[in-house]
N, C-alpha and C. Protein backbone atom coordinates (compact mmCIF):
# COMPACT_ATOMS: atom_id res chain seq x y z
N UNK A 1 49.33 -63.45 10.49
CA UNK A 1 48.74 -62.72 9.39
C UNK A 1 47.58 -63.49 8.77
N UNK A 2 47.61 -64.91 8.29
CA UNK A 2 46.61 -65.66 8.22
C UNK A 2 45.63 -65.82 8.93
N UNK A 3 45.35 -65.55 10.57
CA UNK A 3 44.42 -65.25 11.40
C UNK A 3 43.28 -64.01 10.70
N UNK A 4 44.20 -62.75 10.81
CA UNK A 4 43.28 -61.43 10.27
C UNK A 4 43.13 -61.60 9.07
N UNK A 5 43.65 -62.12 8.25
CA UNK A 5 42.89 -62.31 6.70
C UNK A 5 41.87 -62.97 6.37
N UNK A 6 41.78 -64.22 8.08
CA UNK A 6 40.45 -64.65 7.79
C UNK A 6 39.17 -64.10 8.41
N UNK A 7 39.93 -63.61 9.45
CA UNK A 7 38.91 -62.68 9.97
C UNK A 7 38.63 -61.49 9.33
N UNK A 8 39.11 -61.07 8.20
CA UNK A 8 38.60 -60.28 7.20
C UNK A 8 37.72 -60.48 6.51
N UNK A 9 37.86 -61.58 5.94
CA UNK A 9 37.10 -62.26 5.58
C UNK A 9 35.16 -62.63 5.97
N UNK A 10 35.46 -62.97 7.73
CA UNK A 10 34.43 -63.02 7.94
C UNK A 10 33.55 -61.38 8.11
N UNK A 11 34.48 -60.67 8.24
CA UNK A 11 34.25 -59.65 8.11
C UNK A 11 33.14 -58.88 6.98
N UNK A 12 34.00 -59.32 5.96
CA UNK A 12 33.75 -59.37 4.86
C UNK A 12 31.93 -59.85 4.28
N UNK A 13 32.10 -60.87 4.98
CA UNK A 13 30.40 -61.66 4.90
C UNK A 13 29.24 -61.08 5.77
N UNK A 14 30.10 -60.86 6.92
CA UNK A 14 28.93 -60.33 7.92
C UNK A 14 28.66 -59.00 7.68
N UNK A 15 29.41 -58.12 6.86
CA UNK A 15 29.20 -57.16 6.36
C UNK A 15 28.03 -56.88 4.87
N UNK A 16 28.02 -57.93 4.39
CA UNK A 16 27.31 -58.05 3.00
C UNK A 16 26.04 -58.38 3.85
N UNK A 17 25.71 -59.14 5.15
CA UNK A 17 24.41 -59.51 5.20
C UNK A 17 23.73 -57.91 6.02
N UNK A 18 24.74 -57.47 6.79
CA UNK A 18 24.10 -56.27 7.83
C UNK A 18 23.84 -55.14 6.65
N UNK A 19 24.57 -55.15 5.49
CA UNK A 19 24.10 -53.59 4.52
C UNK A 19 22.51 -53.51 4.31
N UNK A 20 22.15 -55.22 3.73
CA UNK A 20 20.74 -54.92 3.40
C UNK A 20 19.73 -55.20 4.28
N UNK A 21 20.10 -55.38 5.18
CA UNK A 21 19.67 -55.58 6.56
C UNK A 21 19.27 -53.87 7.29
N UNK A 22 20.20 -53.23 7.62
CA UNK A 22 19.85 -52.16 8.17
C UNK A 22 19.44 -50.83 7.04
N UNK A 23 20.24 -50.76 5.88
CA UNK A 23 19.55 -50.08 4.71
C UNK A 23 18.15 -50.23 4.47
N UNK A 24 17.52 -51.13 4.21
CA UNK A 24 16.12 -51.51 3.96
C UNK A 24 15.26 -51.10 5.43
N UNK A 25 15.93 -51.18 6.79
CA UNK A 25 15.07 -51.28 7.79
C UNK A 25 15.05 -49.24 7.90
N UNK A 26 16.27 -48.93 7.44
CA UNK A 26 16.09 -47.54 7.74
C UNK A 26 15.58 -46.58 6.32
N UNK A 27 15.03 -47.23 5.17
CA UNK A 27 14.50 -46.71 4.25
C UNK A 27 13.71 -46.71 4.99
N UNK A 28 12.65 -47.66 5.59
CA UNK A 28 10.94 -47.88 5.66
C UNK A 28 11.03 -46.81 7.26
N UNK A 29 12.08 -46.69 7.47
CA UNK A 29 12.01 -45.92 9.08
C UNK A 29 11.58 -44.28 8.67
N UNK A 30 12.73 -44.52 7.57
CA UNK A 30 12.69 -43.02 7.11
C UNK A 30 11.20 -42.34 6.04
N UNK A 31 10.60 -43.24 5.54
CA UNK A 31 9.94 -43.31 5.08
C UNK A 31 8.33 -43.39 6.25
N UNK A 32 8.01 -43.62 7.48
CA UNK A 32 7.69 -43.84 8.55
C UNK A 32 7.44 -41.98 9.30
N UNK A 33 9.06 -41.83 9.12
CA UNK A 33 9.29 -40.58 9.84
C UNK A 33 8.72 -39.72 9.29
N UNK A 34 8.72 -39.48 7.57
CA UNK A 34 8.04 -38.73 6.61
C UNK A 34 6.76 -38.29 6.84
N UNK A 35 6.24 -39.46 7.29
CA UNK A 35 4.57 -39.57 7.41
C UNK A 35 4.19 -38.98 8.56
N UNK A 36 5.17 -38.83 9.55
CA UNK A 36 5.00 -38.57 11.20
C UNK A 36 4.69 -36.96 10.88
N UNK A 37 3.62 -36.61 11.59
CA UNK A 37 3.59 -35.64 11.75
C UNK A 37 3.80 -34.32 13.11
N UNK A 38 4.64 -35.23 13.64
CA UNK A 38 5.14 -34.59 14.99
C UNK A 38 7.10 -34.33 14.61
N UNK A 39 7.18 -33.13 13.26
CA UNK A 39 8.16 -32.81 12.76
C UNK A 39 9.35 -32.91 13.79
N UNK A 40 9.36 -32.38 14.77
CA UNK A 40 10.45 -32.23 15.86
C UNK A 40 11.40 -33.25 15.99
N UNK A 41 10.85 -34.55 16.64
CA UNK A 41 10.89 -35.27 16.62
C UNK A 41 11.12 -36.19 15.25
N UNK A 42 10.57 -36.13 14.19
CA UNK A 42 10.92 -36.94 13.07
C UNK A 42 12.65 -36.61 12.20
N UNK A 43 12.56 -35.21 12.42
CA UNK A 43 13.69 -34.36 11.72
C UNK A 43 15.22 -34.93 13.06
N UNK A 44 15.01 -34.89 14.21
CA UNK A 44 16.04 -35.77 15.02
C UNK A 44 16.48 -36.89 14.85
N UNK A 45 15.01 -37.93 14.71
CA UNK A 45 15.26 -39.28 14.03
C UNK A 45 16.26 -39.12 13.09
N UNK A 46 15.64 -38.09 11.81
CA UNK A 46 16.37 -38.65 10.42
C UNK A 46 17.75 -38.44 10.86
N UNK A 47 17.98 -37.45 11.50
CA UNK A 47 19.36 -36.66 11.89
C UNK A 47 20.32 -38.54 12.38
N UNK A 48 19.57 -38.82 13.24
CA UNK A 48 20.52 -40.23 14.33
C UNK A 48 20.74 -40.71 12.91
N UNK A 49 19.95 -41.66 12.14
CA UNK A 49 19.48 -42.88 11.40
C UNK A 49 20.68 -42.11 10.25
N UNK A 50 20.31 -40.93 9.99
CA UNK A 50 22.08 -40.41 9.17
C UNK A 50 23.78 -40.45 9.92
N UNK A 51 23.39 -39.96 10.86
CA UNK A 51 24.67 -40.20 11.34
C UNK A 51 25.39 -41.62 11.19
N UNK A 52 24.68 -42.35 12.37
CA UNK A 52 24.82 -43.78 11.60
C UNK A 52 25.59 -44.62 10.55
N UNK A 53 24.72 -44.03 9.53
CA UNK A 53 24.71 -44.48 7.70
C UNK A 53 26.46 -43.51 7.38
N UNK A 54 26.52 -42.54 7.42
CA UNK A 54 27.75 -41.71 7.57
C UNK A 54 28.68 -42.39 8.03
N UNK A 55 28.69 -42.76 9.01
CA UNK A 55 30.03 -42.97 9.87
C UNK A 55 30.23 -44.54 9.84
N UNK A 56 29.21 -44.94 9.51
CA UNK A 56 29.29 -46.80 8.80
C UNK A 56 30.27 -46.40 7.63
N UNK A 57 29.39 -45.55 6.44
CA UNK A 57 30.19 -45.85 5.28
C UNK A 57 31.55 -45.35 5.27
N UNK A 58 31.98 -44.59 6.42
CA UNK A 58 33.18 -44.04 6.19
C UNK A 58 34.19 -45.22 6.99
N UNK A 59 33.51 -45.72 7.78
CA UNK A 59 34.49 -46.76 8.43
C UNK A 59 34.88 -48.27 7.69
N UNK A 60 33.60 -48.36 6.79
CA UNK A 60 33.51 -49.04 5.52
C UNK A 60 34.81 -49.00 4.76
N UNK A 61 34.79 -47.87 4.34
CA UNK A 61 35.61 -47.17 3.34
C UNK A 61 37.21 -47.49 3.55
N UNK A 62 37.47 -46.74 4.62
CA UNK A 62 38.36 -46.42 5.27
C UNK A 62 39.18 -48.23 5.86
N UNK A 63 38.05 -48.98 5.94
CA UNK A 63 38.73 -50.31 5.91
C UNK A 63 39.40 -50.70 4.32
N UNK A 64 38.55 -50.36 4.09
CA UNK A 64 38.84 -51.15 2.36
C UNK A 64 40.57 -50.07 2.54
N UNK A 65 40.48 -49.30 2.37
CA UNK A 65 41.81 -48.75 2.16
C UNK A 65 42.71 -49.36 3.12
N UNK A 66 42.93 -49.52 4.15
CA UNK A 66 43.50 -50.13 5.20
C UNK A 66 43.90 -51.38 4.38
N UNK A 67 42.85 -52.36 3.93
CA UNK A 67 43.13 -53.52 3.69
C UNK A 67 44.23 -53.62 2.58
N UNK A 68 43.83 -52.37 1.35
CA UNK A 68 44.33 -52.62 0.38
C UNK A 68 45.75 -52.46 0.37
N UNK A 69 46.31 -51.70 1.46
CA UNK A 69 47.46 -51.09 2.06
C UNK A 69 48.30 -52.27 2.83
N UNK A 70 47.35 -53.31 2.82
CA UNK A 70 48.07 -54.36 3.69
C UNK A 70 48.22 -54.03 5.04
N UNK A 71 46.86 -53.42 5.99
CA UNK A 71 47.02 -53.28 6.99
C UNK A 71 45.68 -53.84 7.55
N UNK A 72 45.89 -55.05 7.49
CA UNK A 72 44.81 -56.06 8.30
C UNK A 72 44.25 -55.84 8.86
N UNK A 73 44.93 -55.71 10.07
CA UNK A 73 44.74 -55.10 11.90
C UNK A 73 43.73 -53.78 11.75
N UNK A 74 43.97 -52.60 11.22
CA UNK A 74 43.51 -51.75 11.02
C UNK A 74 42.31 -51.68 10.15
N UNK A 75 42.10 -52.40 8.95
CA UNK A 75 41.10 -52.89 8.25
C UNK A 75 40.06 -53.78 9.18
N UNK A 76 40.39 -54.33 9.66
CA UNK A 76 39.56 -55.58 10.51
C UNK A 76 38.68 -54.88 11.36
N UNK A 77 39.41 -53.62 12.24
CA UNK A 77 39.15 -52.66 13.20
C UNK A 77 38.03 -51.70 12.83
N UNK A 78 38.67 -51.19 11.62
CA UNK A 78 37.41 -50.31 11.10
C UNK A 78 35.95 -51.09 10.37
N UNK A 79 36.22 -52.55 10.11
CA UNK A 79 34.96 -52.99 9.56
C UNK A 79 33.95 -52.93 11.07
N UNK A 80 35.07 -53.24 11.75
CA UNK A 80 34.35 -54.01 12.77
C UNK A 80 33.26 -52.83 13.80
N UNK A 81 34.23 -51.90 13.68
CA UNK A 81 33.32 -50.34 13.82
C UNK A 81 31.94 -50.23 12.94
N UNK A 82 32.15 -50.48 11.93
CA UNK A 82 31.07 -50.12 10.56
C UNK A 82 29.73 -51.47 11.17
N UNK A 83 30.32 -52.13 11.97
CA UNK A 83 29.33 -53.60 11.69
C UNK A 83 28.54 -53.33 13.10
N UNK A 84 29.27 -52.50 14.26
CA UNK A 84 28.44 -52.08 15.14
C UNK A 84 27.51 -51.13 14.64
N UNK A 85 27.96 -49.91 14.17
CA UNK A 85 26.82 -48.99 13.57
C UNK A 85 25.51 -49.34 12.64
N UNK A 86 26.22 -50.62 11.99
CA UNK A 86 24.93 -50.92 10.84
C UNK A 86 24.07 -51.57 12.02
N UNK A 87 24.44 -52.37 13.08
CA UNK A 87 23.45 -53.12 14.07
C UNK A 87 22.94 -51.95 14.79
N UNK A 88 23.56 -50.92 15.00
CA UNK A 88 22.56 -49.82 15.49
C UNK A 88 21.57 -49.10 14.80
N UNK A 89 21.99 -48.93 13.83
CA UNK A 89 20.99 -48.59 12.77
C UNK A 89 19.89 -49.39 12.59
N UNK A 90 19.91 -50.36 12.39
CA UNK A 90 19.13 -51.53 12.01
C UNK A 90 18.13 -51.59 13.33
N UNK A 91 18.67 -51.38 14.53
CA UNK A 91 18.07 -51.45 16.29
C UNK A 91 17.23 -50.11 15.68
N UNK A 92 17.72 -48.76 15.78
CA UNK A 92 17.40 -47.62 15.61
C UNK A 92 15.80 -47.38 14.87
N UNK A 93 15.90 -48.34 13.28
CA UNK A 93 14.94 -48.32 12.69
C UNK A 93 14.05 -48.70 13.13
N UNK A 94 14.36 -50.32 13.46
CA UNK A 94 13.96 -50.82 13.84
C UNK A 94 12.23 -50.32 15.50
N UNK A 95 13.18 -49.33 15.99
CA UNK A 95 12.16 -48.81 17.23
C UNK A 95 11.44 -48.01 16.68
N UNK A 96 11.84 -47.04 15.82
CA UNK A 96 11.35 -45.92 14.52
C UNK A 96 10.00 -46.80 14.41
N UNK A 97 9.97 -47.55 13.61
CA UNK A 97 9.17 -48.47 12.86
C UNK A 97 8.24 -49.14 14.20
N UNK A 98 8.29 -49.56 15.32
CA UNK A 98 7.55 -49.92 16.13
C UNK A 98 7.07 -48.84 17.09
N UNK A 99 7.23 -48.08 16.59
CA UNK A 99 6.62 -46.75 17.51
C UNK A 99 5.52 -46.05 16.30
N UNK A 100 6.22 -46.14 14.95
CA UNK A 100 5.20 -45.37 14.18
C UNK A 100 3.90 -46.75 13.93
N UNK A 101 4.26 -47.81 13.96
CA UNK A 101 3.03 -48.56 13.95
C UNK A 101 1.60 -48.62 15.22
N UNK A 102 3.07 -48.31 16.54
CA UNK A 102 1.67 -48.39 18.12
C UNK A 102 1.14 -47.01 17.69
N UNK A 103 1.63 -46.04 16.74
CA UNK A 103 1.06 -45.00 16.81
C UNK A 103 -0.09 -44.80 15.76
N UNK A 104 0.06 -45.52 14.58
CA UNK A 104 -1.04 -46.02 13.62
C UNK A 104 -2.06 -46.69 14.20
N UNK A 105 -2.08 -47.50 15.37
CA UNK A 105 -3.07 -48.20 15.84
C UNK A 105 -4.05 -47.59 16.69
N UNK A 106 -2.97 -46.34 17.51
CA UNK A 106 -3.81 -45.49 18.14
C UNK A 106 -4.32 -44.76 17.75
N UNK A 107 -4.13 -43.78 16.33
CA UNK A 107 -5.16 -43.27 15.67
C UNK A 107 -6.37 -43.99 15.30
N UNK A 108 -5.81 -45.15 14.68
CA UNK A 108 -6.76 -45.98 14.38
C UNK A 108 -8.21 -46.04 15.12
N UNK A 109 -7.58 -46.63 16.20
CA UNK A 109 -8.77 -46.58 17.24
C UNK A 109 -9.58 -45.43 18.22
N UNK A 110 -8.63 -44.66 17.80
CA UNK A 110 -9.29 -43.25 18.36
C UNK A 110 -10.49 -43.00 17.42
N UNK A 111 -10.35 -43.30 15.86
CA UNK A 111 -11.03 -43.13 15.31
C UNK A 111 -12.15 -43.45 14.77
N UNK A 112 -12.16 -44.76 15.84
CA UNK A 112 -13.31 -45.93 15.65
C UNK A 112 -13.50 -46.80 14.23
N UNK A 113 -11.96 -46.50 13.80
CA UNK A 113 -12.11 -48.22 12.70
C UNK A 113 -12.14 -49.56 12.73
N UNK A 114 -11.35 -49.72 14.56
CA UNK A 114 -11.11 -50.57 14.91
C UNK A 114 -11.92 -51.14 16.08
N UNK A 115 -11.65 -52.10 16.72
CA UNK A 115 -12.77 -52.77 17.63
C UNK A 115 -12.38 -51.57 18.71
C-alpha cells in the first residue's frame, strides 16, 4: 500500500507540471485555429484538442474520487490515463501551432514581406 501512495504521489506532481503545460499549449493552439481560415479543418482540430481536455478532466476527477475512497490502484490508474491525454494534448497543440506558423510564413512570403 505504501508503494501506490507514493506513486500517487508522484502522480500527483507530474500531474501539476503537465496541466500548465498542455492547457497553455492548447489555448495558443486554439487561439491559432481561430485565426485559420480553412474552417473545416480548424472546427476538427478544436473538436480533438476538446476531447482530450474532457476525458483528461474526467479521468482527473474520477481519480481523486478513487483516491479519496481509498482505492489507490484505481486512483493511480486513472491519473495515469489523464497524464497520457494531457501529453497528447500538449503533442496535439503543439503540431496545431507548428503548422499554423509554416503557414504564416508562407503567406508571408507569397506576399513579398519577406526575403
Amino acid at each position: 500500500m505504501i508503494k501506490q501512495r507514493e506513486l500517487a504521489q508522484e502522480y500527483a506532481l507530474a500531474t501539476a507540471g503537465m496541466v500548465g503545460t498542455s492547457c497553455g499549449g492548447a489555448l495558443t493552439a486554439l487561439r491559432a485555429l481561430a485565426d485559420d481560415k480553412s474552417s473545416i479543418d480548424a472546427i476538427a482540430r478544436i473538436h480533438r484538442l476538446s476531447a482530450f481536455a474532457r476525458r483528461a478532466q474526467d479521468d482527473l476527477y474520477d481519480g481523486e474520487i478513487s483516491f479519496q475512497a481509498d482505492k489507490i490502484e484505481d486512483a493511480n490508474r486513472q491519473w495515469a490515463n489523464a497524464l497520457v491525454l494531457m501529453d497528447a494534448l500538449a503533442v496535439d497543440a503543439n503540431d496545431i501551432l507548428d503548422n499554423a506558423s509554416v503557414k504564416s510564413a508562407v503567406n508571408l512570403q507569397k506576399s513579398g514581406k519577406t526575403g
